[in-house]
Protein backbone atom coordinates (compact mmCIF):
# COMPACT_ATOMS: atom_id res chain seq x y z
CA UNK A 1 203.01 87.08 150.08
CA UNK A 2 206.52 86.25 148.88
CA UNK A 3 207.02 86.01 144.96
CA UNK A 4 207.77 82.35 145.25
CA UNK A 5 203.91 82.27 146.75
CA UNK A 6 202.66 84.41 144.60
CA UNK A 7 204.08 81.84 141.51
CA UNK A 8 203.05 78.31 143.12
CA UNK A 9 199.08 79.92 142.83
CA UNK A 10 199.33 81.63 140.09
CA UNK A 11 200.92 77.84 138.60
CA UNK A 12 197.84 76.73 140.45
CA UNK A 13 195.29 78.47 138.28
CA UNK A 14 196.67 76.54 135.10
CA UNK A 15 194.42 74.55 133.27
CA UNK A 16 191.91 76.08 135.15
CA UNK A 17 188.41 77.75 133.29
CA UNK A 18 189.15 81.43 134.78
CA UNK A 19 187.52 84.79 133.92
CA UNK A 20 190.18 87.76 132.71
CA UNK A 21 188.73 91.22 133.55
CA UNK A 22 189.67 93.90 130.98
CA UNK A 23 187.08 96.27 132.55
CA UNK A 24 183.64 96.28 134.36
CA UNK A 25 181.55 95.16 131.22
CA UNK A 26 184.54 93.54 129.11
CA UNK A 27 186.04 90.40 130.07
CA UNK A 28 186.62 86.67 128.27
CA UNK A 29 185.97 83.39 129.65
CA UNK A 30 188.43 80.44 128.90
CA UNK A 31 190.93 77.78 129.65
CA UNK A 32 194.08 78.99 130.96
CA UNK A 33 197.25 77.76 129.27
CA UNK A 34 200.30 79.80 130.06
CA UNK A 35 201.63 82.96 131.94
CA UNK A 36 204.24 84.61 131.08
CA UNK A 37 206.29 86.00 133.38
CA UNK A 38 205.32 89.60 132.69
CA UNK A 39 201.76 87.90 133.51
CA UNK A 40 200.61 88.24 129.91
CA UNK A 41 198.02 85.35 129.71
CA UNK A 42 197.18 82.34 127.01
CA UNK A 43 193.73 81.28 126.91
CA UNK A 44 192.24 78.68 124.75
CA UNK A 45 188.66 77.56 123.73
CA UNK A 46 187.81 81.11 125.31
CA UNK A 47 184.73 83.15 124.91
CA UNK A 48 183.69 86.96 125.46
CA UNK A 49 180.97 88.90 126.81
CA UNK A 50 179.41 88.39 123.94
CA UNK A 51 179.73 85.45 123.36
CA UNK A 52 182.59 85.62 120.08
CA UNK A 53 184.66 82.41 120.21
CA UNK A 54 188.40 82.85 120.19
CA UNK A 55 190.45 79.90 120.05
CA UNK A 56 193.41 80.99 121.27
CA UNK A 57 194.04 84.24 122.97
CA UNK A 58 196.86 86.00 124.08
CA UNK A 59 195.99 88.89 126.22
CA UNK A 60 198.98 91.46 127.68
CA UNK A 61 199.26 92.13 131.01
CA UNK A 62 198.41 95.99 131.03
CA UNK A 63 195.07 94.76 129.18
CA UNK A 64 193.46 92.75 131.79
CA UNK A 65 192.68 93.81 136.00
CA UNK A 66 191.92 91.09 137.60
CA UNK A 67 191.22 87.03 136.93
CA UNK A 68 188.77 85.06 138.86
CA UNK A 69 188.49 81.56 138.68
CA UNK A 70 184.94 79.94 136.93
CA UNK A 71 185.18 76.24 138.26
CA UNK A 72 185.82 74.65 141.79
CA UNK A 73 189.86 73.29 141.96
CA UNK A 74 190.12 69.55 142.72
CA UNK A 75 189.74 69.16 146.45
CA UNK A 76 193.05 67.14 146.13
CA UNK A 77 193.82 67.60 150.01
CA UNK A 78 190.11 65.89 150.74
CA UNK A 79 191.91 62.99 148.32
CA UNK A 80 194.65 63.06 149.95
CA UNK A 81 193.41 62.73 153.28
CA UNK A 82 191.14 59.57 151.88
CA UNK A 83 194.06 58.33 150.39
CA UNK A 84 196.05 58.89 153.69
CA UNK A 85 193.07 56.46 155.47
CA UNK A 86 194.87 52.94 153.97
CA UNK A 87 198.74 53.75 154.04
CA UNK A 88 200.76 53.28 157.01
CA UNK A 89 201.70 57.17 158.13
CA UNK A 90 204.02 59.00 156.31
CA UNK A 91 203.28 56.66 152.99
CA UNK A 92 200.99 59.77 151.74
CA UNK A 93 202.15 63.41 150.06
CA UNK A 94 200.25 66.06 148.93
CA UNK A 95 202.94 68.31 147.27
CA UNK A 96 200.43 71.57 147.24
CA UNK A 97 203.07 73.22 144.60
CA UNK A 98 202.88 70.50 141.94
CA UNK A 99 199.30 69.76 143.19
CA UNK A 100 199.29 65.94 142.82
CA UNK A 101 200.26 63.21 145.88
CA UNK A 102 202.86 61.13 146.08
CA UNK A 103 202.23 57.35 147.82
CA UNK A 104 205.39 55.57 148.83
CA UNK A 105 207.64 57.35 147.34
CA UNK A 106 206.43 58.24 144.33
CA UNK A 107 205.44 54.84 143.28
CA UNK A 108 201.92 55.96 142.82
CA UNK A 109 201.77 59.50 141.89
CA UNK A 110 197.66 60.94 141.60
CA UNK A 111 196.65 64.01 140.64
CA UNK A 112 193.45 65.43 139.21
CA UNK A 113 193.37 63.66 135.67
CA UNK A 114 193.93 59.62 137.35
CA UNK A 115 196.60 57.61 138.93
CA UNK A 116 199.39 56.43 137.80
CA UNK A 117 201.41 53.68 139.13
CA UNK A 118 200.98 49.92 139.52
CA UNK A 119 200.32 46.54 141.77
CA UNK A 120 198.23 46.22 144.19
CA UNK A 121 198.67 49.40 146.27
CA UNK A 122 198.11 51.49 142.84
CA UNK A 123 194.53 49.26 142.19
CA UNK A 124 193.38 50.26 145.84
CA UNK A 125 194.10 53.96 145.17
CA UNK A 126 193.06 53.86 142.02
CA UNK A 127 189.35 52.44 143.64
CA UNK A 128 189.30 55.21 146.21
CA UNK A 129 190.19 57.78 143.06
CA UNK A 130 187.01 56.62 140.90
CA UNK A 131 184.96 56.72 144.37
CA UNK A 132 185.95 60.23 144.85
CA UNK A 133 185.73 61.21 141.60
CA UNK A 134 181.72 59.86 141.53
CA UNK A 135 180.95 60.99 144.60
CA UNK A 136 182.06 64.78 143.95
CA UNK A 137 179.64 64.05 140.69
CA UNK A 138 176.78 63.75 143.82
């Protein structure tokens, strides 16, 4: 995996609820907000083993062995490929590094919080974004 890779998922994982591992038994549980780029690690609202709060937590790089995420990513291709259902072909772009897809040219950008964009083509994607949304709720 080139480092550029190895960046565009690590990128990936932000925002994310993930798991650090400091050991077998020792680990904390939290939003992740930034990575440095010695990998030391921000975590907010986070939460260890035993269940102490920490509301922000910075935690070095040598500290921690491995992360794991805790909740499912958007399925933001499965969108996309929804999306990609109404447009004409080409008119559809999942950008996998930024993680959001761009319709017509970036009139209507959507990624995993809403839509944003307007007229008519940004009401019918934003109708096939709530109908996603509900029926990944099912």
């Amino acid at each position: 995996m080139s480092l550029r890779s190895f960046n565009t998922e690590l990128g990936l994982l932000l925002d994310k609820v993930v798991k650090v591992y400091l050991d077998k038994e020792k680990f904390f549980v939290g939003q992740l907000k930034g990575v440095s780029e010695t990998q030391d690690l921000i975590l907010i609202n986070a939460k260890n083993e035993k269940n102490k709060d920490f509301p922000k937590l910075l935690i070095r790089s040598t500290y921690y062995n491995f992360i794991s995420v805790e909740e499912e990513p958007f399925p933001m291709q499965a969108l996309s490929d929804r999306i990609a259902t109404i447009f004409s072909k080409g008119h559809v772009n999942y950008i996998v590094d930024q993680n959001i897809i761009s319709i017509l040219n970036g009139k209507i950008i959507v990624d995993e919080n809403g839509v944003r964009g307007s007229g008519p083509s940004a009401d019918r994607v934003k109708k096939i974004y709530d109908q996603f949304k509900m029926d990944l709720e099912t």
